[in-house]
Protein backbone atom coordinates (compact mmCIF):
# COMPACT_ATOMS: atom_id res chain seq x y z
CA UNK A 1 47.40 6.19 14.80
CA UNK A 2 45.04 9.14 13.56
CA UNK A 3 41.84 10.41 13.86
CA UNK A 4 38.32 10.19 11.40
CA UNK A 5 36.03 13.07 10.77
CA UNK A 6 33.14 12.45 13.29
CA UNK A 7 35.16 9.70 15.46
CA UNK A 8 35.97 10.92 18.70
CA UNK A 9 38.76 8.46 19.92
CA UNK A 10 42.21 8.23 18.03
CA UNK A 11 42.40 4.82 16.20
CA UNK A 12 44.81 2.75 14.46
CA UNK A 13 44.81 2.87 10.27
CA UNK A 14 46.45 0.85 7.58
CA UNK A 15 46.76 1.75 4.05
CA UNK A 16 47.47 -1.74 1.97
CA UNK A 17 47.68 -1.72 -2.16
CA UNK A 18 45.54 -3.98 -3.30
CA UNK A 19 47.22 -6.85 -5.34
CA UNK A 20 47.76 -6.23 -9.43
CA UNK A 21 47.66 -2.24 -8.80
CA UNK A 22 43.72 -2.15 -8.25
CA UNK A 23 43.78 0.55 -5.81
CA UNK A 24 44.02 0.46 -2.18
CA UNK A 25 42.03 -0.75 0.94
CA UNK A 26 41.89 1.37 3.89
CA UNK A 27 41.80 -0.50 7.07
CA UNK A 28 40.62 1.19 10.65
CA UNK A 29 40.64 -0.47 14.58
CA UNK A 30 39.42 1.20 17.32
CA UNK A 31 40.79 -1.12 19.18
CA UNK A 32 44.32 0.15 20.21
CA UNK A 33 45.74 -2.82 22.42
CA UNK A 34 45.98 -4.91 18.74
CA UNK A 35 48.92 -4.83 16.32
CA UNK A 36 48.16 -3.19 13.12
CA UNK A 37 49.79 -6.18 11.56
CA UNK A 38 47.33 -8.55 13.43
CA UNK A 39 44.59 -6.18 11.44
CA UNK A 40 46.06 -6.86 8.67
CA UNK A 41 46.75 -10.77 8.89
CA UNK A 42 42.72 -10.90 9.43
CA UNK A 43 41.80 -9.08 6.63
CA UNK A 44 43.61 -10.77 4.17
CA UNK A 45 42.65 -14.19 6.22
CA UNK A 46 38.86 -13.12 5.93
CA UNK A 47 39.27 -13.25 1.19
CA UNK A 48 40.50 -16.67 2.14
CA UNK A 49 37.70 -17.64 4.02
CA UNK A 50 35.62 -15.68 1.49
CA UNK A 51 37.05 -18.06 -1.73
CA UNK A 52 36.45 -21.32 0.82
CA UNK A 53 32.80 -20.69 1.43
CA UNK A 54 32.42 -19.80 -2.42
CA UNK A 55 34.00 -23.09 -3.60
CA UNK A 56 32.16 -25.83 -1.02
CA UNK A 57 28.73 -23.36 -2.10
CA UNK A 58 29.77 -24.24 -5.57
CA UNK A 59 30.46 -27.80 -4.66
CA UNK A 60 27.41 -28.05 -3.07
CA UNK A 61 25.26 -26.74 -5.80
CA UNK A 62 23.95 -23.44 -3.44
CA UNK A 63 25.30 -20.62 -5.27
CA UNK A 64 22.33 -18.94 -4.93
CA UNK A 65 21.41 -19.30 -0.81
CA UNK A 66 21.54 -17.10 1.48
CA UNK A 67 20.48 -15.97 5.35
CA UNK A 68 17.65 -14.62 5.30
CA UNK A 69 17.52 -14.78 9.22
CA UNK A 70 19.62 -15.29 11.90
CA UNK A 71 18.55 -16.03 15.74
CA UNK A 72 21.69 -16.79 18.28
C-alpha cells in the first residue's frame, strides 16, 4: 500500500516486469478490499482478451472498425 502525488486515499500498487525485459507496468487499485494478486490476474487476463478481439476482427475482415458511439 502507498500513496500518489495528488491522491488523497492510500491505495494498493504493483510493480510487474514486463515479459522479454521491456520495462515494467505499474499497476494502482483504490480499491483496498481486493488482493493485489486479483489486480494482477486481470491485467494480464485483459492482453488475452486484447489478442482474442484482434484475431476474430482479423477473421472477420474489420481491422479497421471501431465505436464511434456508445449508448447503454
Amino acid at each position: 500500500m502507498g500513496w500518489l502525488k495528488d491522491i488523497h486515499h492510500v491505495v494498493s500498487l504493483a510493480c510487474l516486469e514486463k515479459s522479454k525485459g521491456e520495462g515494467r507496468i505499474y499497476l494502482v487499485c483504490s480499491n483496498l478490499e481486493i488482493p493485489l494478486g486479483v489486480v494482477i490476474r486481470a491485467y494480464r487476463r485483459r492482453g488475452l482478451i486484447k489478442l482474442f478481439h484482434r484475431a476474430v476482427k482479423s477473421h472477420l475482415e474489420m481491422q479497421h472498425t471501431g465505436v464511434i458511439d456508445f449508448e447503454f
